[in-house]
PDB file of N, CA and C in Angstrom:
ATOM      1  N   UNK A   1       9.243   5.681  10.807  1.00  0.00           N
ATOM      2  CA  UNK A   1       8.844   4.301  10.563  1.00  0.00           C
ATOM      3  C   UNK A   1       9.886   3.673   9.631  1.00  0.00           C
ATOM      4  N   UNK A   2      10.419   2.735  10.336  1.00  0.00           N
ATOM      5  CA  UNK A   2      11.437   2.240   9.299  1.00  0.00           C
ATOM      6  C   UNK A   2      10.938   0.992   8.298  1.00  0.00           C
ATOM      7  N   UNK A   3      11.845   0.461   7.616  1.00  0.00           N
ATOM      8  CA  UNK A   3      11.350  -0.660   6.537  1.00  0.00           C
ATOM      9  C   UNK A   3      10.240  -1.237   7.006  1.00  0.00           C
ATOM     10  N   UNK A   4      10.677  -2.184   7.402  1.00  0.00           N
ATOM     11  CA  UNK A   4      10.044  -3.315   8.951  1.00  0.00           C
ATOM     12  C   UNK A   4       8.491  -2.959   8.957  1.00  0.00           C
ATOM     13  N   UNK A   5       8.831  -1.730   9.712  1.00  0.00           N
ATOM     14  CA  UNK A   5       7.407  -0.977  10.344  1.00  0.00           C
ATOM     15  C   UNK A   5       6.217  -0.889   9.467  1.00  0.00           C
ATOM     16  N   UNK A   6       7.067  -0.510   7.895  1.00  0.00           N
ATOM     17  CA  UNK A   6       5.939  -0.109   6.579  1.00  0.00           C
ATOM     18  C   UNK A   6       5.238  -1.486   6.523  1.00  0.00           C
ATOM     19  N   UNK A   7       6.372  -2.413   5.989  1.00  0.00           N
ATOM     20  CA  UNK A   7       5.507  -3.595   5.949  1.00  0.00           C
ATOM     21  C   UNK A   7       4.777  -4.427   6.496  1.00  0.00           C
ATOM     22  N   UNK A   8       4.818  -4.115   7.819  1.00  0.00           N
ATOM     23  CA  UNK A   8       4.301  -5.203   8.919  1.00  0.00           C
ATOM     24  C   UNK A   8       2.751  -3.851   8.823  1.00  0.00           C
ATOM     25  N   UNK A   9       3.077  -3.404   8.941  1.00  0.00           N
ATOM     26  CA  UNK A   9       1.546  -2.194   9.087  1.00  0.00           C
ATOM     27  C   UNK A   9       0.786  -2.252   7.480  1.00  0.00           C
ATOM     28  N   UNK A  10       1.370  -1.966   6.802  1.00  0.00           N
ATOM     29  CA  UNK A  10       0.332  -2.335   5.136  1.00  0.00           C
ATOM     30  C   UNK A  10      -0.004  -4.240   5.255  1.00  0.00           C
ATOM     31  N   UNK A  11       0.618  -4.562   5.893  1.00  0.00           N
ATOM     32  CA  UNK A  11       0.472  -5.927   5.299  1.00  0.00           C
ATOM     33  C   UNK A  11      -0.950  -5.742   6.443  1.00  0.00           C
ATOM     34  N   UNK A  12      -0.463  -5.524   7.626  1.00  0.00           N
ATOM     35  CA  UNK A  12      -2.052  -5.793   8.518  1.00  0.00           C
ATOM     36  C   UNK A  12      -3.468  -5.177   7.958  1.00  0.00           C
ATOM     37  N   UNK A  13      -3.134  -3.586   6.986  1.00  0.00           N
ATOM     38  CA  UNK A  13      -4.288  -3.036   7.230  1.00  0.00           C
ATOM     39  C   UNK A  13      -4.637  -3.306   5.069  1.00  0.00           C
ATOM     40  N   UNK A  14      -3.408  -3.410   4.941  1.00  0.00           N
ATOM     41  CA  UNK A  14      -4.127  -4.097   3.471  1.00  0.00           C
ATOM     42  C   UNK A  14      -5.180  -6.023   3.626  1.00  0.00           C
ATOM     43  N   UNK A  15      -4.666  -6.459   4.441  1.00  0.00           N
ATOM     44  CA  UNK A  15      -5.085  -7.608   4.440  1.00  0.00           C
ATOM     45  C   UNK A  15      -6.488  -7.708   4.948  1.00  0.00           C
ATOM     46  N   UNK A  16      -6.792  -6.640   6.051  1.00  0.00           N
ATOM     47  CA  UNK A  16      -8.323  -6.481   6.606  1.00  0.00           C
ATOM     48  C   UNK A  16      -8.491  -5.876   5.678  1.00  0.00           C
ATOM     49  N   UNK A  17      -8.824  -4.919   5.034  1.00  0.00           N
ATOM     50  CA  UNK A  17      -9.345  -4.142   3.533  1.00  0.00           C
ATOM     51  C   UNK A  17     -10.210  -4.847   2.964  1.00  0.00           C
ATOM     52  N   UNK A  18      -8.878  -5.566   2.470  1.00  0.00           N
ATOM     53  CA  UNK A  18      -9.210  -6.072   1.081  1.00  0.00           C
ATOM     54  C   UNK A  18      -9.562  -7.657   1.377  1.00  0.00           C
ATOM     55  N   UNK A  19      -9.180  -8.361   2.267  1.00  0.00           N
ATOM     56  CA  UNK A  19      -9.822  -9.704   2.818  1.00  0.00           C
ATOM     57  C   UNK A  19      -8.745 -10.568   1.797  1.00  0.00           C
ATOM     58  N   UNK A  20      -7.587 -10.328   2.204  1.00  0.00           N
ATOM     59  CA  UNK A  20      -6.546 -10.981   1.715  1.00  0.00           C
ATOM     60  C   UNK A  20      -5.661 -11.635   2.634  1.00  0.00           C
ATOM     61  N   UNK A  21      -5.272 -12.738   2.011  1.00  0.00           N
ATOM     62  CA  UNK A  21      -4.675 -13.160   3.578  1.00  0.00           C
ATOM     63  C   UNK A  21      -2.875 -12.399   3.967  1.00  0.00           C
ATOM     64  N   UNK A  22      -2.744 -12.614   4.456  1.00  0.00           N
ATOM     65  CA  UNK A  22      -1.500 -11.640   4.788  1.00  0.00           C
ATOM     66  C   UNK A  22       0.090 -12.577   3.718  1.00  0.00           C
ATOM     67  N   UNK A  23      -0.492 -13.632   4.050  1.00  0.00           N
ATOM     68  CA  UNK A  23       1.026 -14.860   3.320  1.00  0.00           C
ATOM     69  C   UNK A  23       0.546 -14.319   1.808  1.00  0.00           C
ATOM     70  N   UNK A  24      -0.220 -13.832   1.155  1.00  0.00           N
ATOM     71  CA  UNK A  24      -0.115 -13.131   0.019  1.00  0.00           C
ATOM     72  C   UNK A  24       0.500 -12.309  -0.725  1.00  0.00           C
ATOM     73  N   UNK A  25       0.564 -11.619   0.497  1.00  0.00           N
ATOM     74  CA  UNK A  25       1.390  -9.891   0.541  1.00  0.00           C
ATOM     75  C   UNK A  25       2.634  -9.943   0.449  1.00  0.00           C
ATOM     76  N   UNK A  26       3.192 -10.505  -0.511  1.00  0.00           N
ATOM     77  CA  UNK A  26       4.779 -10.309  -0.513  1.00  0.00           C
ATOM     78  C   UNK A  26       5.244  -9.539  -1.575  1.00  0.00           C
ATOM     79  N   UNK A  27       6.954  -9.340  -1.248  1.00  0.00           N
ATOM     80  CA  UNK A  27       7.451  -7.803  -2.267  1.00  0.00           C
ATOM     81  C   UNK A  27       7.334  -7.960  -3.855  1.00  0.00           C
ATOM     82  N   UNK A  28       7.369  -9.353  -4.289  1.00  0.00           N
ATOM     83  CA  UNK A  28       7.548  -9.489  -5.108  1.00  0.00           C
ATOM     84  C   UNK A  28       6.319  -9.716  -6.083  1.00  0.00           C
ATOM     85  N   UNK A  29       4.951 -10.085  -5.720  1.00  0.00           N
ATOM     86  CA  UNK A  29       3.339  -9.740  -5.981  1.00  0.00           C
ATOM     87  C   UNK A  29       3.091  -8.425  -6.718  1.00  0.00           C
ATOM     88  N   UNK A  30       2.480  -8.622  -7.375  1.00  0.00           N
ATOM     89  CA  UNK A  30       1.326  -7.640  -8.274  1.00  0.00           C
ATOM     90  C   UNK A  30       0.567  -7.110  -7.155  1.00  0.00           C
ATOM     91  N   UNK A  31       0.469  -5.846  -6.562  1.00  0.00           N
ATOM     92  CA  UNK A  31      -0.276  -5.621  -5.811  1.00  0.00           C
ATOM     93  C   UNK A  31      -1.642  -5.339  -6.387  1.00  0.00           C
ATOM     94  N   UNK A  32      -2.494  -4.707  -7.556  1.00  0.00           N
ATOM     95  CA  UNK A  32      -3.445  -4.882  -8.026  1.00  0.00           C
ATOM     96  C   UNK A  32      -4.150  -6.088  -7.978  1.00  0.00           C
ATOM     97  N   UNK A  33      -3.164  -7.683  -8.705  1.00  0.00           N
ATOM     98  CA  UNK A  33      -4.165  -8.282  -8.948  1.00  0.00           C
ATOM     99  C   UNK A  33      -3.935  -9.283  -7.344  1.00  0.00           C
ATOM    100  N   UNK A  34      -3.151  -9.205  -6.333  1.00  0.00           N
ATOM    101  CA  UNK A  34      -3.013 -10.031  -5.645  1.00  0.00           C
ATOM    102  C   UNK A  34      -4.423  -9.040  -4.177  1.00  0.00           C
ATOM    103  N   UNK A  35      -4.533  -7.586  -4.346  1.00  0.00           N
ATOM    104  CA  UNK A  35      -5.702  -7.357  -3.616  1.00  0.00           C
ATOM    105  C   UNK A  35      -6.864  -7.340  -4.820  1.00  0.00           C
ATOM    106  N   UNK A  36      -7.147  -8.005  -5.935  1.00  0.00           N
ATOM    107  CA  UNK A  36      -8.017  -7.447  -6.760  1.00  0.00           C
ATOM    108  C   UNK A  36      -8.845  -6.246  -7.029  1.00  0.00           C
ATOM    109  N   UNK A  37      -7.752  -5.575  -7.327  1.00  0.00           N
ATOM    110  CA  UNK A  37      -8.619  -4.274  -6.962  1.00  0.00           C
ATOM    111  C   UNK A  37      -9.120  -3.375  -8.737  1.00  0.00           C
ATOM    112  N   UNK A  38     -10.347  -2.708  -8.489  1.00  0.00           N
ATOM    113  CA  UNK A  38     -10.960  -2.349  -9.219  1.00  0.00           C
ATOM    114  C   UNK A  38     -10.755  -0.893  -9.313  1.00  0.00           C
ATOM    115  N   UNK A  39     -11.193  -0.065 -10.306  1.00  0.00           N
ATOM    116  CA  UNK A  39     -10.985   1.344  -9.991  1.00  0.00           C
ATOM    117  C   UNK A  39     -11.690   1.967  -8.780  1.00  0.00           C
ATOM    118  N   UNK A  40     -12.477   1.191  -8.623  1.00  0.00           N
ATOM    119  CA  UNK A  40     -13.638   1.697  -7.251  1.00  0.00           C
ATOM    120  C   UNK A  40     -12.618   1.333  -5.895  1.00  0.00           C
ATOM    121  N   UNK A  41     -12.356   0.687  -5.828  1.00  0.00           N
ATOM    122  CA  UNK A  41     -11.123  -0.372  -4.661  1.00  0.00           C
ATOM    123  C   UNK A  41      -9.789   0.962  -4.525  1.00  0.00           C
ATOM    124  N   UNK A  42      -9.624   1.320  -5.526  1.00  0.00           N
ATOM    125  CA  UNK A  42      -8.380   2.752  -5.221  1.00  0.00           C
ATOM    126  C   UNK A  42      -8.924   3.485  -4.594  1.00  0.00           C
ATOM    127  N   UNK A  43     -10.059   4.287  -4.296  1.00  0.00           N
ATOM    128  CA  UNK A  43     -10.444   4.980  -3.981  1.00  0.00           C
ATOM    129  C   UNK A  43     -10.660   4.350  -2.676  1.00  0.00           C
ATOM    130  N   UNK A  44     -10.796   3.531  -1.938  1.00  0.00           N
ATOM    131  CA  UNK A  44     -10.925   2.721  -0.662  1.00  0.00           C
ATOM    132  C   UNK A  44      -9.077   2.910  -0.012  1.00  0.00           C
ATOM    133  N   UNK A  45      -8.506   1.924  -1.018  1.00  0.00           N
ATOM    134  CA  UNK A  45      -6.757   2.025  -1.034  1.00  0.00           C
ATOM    135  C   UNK A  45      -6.298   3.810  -0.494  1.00  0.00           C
ATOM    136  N   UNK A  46      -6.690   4.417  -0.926  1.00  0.00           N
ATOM    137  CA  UNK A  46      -6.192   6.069  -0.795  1.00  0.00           C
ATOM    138  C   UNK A  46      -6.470   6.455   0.656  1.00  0.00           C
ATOM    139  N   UNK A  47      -8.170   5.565   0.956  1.00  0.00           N
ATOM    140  CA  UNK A  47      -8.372   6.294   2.479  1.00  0.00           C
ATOM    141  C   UNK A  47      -8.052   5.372   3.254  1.00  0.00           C
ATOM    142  N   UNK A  48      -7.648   4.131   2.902  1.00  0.00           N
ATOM    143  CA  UNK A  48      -7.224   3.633   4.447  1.00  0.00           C
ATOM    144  C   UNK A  48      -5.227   3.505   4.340  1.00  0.00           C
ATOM    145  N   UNK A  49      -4.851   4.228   3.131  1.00  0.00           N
ATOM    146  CA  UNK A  49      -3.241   4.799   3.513  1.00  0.00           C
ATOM    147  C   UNK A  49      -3.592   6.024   4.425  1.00  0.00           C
ATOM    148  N   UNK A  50      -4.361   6.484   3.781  1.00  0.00           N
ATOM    149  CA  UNK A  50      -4.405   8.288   4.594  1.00  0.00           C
ATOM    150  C   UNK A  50      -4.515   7.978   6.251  1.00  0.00           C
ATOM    151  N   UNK A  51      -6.119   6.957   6.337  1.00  0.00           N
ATOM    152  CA  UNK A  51      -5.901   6.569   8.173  1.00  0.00           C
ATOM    153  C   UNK A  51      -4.477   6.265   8.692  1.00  0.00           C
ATOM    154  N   UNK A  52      -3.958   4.770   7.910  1.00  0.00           N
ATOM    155  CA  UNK A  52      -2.985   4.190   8.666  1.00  0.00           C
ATOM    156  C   UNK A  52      -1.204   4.752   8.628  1.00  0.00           C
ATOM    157  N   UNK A  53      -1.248   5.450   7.158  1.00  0.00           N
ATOM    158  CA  UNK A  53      -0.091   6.178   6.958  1.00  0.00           C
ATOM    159  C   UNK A  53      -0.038   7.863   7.327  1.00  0.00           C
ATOM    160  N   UNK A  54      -1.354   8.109   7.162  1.00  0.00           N
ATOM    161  CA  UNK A  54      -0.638  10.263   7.573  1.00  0.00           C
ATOM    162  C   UNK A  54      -0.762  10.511   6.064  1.00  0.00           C
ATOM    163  N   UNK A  55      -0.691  10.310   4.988  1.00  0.00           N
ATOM    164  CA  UNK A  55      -0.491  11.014   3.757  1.00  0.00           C
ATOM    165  C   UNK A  55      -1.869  10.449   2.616  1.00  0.00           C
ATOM    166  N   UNK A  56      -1.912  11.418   1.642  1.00  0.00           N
ATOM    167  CA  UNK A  56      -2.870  10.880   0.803  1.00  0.00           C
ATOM    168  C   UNK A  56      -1.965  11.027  -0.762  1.00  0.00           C
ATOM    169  N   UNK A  57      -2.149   9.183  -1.147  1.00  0.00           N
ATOM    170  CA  UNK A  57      -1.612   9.551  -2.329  1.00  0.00           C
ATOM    171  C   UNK A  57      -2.167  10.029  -3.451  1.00  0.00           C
ATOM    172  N   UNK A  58      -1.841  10.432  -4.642  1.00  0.00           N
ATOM    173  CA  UNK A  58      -2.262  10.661  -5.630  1.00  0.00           C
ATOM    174  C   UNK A  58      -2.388   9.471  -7.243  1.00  0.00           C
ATOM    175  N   UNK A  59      -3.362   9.735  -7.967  1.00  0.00           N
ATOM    176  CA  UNK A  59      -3.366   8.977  -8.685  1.00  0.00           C
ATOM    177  C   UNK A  59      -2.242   8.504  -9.853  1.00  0.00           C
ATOM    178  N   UNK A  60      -1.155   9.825  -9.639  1.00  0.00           N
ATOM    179  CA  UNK A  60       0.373   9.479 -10.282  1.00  0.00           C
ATOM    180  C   UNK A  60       0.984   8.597  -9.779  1.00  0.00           C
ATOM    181  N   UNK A  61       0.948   8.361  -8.281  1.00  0.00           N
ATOM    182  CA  UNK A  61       1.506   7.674  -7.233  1.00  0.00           C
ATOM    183  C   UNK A  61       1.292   6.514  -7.602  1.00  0.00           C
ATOM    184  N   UNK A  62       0.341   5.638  -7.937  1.00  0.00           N
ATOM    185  CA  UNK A  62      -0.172   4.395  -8.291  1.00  0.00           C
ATOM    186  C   UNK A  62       0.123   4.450  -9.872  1.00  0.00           C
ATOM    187  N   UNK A  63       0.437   5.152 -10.697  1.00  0.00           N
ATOM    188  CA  UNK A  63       1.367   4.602 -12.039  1.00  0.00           C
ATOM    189  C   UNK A  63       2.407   4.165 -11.953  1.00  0.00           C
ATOM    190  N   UNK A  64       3.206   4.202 -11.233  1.00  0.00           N
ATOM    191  CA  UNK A  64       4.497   3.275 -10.604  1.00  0.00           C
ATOM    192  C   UNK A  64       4.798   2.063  -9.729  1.00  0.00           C
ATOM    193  N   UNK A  65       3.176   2.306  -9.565  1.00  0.00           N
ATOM    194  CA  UNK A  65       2.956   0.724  -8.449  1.00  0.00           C
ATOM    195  C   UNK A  65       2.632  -0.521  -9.379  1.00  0.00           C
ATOM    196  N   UNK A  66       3.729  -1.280  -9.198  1.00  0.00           N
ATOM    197  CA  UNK A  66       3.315  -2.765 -10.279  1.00  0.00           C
ATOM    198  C   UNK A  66       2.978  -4.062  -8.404  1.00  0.00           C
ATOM    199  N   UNK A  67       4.163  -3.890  -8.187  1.00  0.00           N
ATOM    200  CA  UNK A  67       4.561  -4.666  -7.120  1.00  0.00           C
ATOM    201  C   UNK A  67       4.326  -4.026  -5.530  1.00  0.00           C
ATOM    202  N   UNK A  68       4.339  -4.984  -4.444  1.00  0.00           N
ATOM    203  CA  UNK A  68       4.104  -4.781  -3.192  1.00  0.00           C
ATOM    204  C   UNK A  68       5.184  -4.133  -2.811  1.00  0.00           C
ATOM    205  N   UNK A  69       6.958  -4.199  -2.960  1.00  0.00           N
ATOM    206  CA  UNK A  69       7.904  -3.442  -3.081  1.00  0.00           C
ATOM    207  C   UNK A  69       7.572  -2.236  -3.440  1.00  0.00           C
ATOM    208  N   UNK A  70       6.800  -1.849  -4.994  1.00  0.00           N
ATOM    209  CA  UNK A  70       7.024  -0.316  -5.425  1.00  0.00           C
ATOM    210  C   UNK A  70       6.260   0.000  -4.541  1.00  0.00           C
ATOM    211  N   UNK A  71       5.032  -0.586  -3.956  1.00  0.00           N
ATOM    212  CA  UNK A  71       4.556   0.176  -2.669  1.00  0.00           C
ATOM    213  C   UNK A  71       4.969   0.749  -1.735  1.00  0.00           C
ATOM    214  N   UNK A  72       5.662  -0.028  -0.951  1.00  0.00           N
ATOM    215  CA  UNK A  72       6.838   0.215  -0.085  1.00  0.00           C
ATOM    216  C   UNK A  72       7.674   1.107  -0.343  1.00  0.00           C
ATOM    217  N   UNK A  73       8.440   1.057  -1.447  1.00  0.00           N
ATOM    218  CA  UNK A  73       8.776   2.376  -1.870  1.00  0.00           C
ATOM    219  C   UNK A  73       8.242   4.015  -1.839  1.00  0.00           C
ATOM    220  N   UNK A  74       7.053   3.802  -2.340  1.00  0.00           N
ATOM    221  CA  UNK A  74       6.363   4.670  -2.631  1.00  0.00           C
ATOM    222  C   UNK A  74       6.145   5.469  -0.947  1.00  0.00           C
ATOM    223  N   UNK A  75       6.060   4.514   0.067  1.00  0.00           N
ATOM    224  CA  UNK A  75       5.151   4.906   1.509  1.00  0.00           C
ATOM    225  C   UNK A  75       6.516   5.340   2.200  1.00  0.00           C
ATOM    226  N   UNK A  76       7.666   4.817   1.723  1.00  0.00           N
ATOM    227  CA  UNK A  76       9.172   5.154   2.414  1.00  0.00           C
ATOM    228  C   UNK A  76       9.201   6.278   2.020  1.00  0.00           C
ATOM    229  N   UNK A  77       9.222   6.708   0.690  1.00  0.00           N
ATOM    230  CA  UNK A  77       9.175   7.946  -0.405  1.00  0.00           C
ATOM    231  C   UNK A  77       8.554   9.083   0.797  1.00  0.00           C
ATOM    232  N   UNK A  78       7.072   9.038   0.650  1.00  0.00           N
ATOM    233  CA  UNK A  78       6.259   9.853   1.267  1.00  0.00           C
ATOM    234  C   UNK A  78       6.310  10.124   2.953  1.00  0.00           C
ATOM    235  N   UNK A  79       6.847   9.126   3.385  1.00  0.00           N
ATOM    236  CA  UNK A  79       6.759   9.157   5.054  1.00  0.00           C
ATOM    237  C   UNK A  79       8.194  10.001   5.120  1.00  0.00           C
ATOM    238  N   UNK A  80       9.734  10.090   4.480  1.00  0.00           N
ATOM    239  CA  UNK A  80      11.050  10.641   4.722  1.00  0.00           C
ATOM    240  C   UNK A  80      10.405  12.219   4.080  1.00  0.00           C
ATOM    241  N   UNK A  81       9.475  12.426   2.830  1.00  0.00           N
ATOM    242  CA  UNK A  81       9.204  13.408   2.991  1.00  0.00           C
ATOM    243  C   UNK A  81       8.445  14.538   3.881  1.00  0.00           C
ATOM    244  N   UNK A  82       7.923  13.696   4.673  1.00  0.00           N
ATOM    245  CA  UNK A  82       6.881  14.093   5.528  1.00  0.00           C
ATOM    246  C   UNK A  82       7.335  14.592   6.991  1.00  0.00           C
ATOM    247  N   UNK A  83       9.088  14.208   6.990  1.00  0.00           N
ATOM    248  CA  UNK A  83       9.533  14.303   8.255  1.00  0.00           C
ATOM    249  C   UNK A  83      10.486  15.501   8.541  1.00  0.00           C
TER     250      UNK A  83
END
């Protein structure tokens, strides 16, 4: 899955989730407060990466997430390891 692919796929399945509109989702966003998410809401976040990505992250994984980019990062990170 290349760049492209990550984002066009989180942006679809973060946006049904969390009931965000998709023109939200950009690299440069707070991904916390732009899906408002709660500590209860990570635990949602974890299983619908695991459906739509193949991997389950960990709660270290999300100490580095400020932005929709470090996301991206993070899913590039895990998907080149995975291959």
């Amino acid at each position: 899955m290349n760049r492209e692919e990550i984002i066009n796929t989180t942006k679809r399945f973060l946006s049904e989730e969390f009931e965000v509109d998709e023109s939200m989702i950009i690299p440069e966003n707070n991904l916390q407060n732009t899906l408002d998410l709660d500590s209860l809401d990570y635990v949602d976040l974890v299983v619908v990466i695991e459906e739509n990505l193949g991997f389950k992250p960990t709660a270290d994984d999300f100490k580095a997430i400020d932005t929709f980019t470090d996301f991206y990062n993070l899913v590039e990170q895990k998907l080149a390891s995975m291959a």
